[in-house]
N, C-alpha and C. Protein backbone atom coordinates (compact mmCIF):
# COMPACT_ATOMS: atom_id res chain seq x y z
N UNK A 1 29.90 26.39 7.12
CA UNK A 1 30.54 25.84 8.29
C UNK A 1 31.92 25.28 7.90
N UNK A 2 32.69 25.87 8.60
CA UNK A 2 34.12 25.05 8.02
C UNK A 2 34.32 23.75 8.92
N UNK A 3 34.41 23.15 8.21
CA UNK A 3 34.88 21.24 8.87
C UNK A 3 36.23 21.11 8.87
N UNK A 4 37.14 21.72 7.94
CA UNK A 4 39.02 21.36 8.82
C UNK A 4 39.72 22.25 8.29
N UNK A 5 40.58 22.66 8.80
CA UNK A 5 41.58 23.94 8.13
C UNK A 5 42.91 23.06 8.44
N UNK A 6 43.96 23.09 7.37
CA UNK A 6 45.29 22.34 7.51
C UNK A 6 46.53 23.39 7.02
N UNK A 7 47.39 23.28 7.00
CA UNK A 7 48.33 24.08 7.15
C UNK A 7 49.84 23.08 6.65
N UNK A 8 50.75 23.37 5.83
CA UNK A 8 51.72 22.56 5.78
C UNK A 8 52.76 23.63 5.18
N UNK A 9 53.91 23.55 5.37
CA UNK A 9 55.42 24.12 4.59
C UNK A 9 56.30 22.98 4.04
N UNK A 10 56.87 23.46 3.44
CA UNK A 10 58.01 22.51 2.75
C UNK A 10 59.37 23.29 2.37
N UNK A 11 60.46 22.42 2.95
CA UNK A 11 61.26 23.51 2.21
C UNK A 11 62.21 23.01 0.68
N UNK A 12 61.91 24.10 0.22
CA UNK A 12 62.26 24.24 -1.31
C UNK A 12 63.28 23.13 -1.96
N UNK A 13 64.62 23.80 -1.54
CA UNK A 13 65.93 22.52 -1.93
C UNK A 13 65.45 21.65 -0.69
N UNK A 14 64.97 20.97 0.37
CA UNK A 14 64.87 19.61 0.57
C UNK A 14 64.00 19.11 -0.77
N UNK A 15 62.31 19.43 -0.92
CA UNK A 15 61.83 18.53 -1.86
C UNK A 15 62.52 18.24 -3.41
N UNK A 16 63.33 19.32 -3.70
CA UNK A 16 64.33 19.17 -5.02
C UNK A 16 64.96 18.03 -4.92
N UNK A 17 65.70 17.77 -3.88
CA UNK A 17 66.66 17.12 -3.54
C UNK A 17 65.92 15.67 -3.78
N UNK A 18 64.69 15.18 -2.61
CA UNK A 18 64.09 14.60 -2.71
C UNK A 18 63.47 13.89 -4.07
N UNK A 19 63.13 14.80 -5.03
CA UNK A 19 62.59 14.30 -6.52
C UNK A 19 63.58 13.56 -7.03
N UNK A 20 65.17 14.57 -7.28
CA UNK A 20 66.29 13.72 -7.88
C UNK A 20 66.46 12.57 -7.04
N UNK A 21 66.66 12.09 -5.97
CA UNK A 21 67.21 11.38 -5.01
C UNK A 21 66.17 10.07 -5.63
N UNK A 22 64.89 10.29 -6.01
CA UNK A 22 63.79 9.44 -6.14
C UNK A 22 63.12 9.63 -7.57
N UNK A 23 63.59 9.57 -8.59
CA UNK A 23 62.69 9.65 -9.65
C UNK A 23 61.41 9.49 -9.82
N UNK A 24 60.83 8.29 -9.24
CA UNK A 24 59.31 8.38 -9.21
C UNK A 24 58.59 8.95 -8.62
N UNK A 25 59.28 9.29 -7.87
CA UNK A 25 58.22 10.20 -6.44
C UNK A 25 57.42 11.32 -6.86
N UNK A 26 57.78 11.80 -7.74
CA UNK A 26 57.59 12.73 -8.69
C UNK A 26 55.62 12.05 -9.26
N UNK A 27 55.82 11.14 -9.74
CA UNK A 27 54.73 10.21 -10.22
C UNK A 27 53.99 9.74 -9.38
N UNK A 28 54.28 9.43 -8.19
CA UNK A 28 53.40 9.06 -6.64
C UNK A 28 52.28 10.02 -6.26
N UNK A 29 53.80 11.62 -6.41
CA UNK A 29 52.28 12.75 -5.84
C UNK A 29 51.54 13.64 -6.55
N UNK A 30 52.14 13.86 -7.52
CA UNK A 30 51.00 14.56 -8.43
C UNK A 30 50.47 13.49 -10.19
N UNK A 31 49.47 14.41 -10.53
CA UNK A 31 49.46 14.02 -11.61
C UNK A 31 49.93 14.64 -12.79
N UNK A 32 50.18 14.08 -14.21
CA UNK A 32 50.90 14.78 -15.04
C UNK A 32 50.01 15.63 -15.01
N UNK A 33 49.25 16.11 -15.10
CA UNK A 33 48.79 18.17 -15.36
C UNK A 33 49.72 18.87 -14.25
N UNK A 34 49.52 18.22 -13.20
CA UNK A 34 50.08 19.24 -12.17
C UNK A 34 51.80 19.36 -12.05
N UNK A 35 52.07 18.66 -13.08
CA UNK A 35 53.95 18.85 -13.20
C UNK A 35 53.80 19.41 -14.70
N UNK A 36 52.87 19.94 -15.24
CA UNK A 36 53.60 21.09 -16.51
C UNK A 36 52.77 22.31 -16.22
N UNK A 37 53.29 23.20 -16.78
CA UNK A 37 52.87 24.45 -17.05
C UNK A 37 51.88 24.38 -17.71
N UNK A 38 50.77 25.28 -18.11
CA UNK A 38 49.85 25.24 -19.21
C UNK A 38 50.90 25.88 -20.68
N UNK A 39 51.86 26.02 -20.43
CA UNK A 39 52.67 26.72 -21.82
C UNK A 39 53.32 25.09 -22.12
N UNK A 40 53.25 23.58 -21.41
CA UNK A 40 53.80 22.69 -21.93
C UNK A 40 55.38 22.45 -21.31
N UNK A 41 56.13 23.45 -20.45
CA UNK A 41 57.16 23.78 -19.85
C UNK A 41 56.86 22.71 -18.64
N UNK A 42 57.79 21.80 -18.02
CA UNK A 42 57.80 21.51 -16.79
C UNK A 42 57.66 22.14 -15.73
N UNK A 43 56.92 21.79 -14.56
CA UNK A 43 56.68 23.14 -13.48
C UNK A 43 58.23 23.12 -12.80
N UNK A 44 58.31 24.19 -12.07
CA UNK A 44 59.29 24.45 -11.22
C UNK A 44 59.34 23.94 -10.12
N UNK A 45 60.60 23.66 -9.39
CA UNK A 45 60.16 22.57 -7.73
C UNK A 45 59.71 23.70 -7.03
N UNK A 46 59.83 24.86 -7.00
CA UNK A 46 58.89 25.73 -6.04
C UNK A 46 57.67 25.70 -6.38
N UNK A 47 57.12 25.88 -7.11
CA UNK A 47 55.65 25.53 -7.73
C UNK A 47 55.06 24.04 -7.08
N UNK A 48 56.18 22.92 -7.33
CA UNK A 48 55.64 21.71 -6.48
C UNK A 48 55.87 21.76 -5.93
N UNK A 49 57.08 22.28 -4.90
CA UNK A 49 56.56 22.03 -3.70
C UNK A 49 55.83 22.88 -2.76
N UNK A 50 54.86 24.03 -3.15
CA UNK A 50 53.86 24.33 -3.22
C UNK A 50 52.91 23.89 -2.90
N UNK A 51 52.40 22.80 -4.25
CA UNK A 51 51.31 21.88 -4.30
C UNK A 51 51.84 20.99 -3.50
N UNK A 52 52.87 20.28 -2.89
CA UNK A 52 53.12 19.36 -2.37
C UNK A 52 52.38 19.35 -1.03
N UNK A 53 52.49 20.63 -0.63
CA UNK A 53 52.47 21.08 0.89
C UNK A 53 51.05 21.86 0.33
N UNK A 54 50.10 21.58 0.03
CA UNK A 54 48.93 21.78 -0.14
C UNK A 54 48.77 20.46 -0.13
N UNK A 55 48.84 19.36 -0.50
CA UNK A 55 48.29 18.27 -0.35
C UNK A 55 48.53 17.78 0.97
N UNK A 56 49.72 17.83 1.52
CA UNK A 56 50.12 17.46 2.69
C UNK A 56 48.52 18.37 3.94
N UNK A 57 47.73 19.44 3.46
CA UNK A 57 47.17 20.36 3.95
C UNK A 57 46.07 20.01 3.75
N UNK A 58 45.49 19.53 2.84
CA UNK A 58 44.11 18.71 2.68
C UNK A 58 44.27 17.64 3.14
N UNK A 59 45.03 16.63 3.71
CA UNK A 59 44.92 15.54 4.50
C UNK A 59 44.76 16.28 5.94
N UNK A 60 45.62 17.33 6.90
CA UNK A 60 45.07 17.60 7.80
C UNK A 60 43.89 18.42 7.99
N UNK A 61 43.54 18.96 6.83
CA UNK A 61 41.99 19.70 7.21
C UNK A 61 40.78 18.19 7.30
N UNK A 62 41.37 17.05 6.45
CA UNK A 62 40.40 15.85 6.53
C UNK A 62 40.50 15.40 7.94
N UNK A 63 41.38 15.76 8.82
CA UNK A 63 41.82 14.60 9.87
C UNK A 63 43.06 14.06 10.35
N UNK A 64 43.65 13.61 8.94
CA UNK A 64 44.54 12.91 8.85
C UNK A 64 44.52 12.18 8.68
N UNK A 65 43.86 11.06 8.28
CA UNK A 65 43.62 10.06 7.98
C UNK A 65 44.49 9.31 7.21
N UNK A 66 44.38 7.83 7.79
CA UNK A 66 45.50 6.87 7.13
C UNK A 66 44.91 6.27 5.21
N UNK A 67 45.84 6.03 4.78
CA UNK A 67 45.03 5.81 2.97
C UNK A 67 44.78 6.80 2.15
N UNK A 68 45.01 7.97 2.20
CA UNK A 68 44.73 8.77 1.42
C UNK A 68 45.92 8.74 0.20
N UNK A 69 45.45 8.64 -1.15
CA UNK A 69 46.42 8.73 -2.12
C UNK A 69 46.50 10.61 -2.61
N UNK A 70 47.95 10.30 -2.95
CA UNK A 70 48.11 11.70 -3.08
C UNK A 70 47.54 11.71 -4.64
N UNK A 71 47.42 11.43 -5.31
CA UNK A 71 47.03 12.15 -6.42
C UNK A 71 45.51 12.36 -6.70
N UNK A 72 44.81 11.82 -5.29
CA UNK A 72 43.45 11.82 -5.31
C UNK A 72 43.40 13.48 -4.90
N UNK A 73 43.82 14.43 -4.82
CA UNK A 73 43.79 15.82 -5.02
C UNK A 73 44.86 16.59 -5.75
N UNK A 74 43.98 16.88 -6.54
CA UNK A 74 44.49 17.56 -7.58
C UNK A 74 44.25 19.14 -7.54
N UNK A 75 45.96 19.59 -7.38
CA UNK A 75 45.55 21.21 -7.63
C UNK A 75 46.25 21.83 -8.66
N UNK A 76 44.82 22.70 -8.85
CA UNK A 76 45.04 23.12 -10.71
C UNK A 76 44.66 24.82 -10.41
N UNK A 77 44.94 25.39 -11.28
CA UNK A 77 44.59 26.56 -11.15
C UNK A 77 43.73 27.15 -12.24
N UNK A 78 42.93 28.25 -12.06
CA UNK A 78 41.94 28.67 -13.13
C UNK A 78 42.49 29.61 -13.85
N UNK A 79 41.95 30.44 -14.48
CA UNK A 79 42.59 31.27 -15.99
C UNK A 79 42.51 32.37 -15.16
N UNK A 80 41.69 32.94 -13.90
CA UNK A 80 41.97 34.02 -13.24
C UNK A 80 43.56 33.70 -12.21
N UNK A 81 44.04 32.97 -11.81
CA UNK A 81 44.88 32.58 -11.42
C UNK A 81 45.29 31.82 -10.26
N UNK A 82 43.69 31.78 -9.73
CA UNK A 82 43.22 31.14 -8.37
C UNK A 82 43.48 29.73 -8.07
N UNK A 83 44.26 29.24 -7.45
CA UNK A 83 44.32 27.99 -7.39
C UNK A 83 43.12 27.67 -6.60
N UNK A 84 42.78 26.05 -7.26
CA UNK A 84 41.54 25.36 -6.52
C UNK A 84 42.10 23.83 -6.53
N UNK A 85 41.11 23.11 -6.17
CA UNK A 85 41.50 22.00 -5.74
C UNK A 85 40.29 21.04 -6.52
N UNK A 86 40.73 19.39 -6.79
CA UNK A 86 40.19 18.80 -7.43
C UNK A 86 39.85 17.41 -7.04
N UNK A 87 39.07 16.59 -6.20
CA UNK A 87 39.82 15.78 -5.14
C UNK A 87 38.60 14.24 -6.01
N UNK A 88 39.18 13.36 -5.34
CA UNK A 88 38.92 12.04 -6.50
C UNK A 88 38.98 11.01 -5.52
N UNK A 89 38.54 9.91 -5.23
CA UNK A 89 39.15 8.41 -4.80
C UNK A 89 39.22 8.48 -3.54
N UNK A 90 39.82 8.54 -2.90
CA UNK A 90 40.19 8.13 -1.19
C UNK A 90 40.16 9.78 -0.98
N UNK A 91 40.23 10.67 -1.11
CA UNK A 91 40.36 11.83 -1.14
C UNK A 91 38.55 12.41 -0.63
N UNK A 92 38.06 11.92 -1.94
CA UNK A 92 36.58 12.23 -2.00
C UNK A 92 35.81 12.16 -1.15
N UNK A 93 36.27 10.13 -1.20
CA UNK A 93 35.35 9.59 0.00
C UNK A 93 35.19 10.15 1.15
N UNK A 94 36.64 10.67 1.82
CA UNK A 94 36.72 10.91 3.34
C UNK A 94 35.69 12.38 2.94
N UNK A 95 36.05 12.79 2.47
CA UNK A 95 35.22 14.21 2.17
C UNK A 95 34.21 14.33 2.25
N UNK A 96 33.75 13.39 2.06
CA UNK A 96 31.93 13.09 1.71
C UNK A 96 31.62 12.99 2.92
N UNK A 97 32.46 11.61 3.72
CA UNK A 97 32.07 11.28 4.87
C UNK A 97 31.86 12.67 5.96
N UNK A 98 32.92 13.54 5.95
CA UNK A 98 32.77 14.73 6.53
C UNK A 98 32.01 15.77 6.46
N UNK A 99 31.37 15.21 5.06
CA UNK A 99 30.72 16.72 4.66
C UNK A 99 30.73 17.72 3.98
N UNK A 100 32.02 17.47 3.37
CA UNK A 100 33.01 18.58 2.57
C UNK A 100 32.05 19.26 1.27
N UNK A 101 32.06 19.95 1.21
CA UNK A 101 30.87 20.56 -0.09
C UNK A 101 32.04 21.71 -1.31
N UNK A 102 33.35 22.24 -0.36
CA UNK A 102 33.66 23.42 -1.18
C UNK A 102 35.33 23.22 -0.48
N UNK A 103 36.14 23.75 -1.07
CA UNK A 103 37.23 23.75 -0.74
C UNK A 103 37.78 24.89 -0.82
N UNK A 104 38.82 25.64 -0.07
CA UNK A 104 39.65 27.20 -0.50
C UNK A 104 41.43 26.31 -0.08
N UNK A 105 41.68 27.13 -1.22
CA UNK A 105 43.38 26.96 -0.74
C UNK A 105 44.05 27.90 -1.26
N UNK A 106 45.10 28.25 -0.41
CA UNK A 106 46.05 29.22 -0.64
C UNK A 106 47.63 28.84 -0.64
N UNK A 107 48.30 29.03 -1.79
CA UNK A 107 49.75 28.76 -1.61
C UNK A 107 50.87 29.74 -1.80
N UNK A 108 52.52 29.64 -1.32
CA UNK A 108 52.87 30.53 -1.48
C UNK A 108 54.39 29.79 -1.51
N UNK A 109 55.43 30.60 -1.91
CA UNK A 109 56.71 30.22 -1.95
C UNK A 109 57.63 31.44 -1.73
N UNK A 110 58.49 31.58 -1.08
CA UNK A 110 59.32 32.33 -1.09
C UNK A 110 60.55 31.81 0.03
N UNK A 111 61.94 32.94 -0.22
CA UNK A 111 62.83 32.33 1.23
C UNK A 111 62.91 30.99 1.46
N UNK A 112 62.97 30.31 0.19
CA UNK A 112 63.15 28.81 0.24
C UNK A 112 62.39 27.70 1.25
N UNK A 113 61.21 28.58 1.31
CA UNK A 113 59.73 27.84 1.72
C UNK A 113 58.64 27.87 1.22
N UNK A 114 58.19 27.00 0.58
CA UNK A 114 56.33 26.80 0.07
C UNK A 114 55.59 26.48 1.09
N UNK A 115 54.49 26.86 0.76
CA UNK A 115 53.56 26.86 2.04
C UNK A 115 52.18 26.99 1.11
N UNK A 116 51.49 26.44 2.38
CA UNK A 116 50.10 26.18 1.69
C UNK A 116 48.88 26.38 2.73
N UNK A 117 48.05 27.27 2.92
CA UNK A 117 46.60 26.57 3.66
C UNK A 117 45.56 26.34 3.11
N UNK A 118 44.68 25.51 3.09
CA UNK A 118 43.67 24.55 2.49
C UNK A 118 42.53 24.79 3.78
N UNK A 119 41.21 25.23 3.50
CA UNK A 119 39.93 24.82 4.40
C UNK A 119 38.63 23.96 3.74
N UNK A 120 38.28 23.16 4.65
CA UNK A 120 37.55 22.29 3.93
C UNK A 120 36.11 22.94 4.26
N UNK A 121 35.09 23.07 3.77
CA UNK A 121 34.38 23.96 4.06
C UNK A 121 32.69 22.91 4.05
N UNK A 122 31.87 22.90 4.72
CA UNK A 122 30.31 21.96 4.58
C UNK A 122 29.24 23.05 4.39
């Protein structure tokens, strides 16, 4: 049974802009795994903002709900290349409360837009 499907874009040079403009912000929404490469390389702002707008996408498949910390979902990807999702803390909870058992997400970047859809699945 799917319980929320969310949907978010971002565009590319705004969130760039945004990171420099804000040094920490960077540290607010992800966690350090999700800003390097597995080669140890820093990720690319298309890559985050990617994940950015996947997180922004698991808050509306939850609802929307007020309190959710962003680094309480974590998206990582597997050795086949699938991104999945990893969710923790205020993230969890609401999840639980809903029902949430499994998660799918899909991201994409191109034409100086990342994009993401996320379904929360019971």
């Amino acid at each position: 049974m799917i319980i929320g499907v969310g949907i978010d874009v971002a565009e590319i040079d705004r969130f760039g802009e945004a990171l420099k403009r804000t040094p920490e912000l960077a540290q607010r929404l992800f966690i350090e795994e999700e800003l390097m490469l597995p080669s140890g390389e820093r990720r690319g702002i298309a890559s985050l903002a990617a994940r950015f707008a996947a997180k922004e996408a698991v808050a509306k498949a939850l609802g929307a709900p007020g309190g959710l910390h962003w680094t309480d979902a974590e998206v990582y990807v597997e050795d086949s290349g699938q991104p999945r999702l990893r969710v923790q803390g205020t993230v969890e909870a609401r999840a639980v409360e809903l029902g949430v058992r499994s998660w799918h997400v899909s991201m994409s970047h191109d034409a100086g837009v990342a994009s993401a859809v996320v379904i929360a699945e019971g």
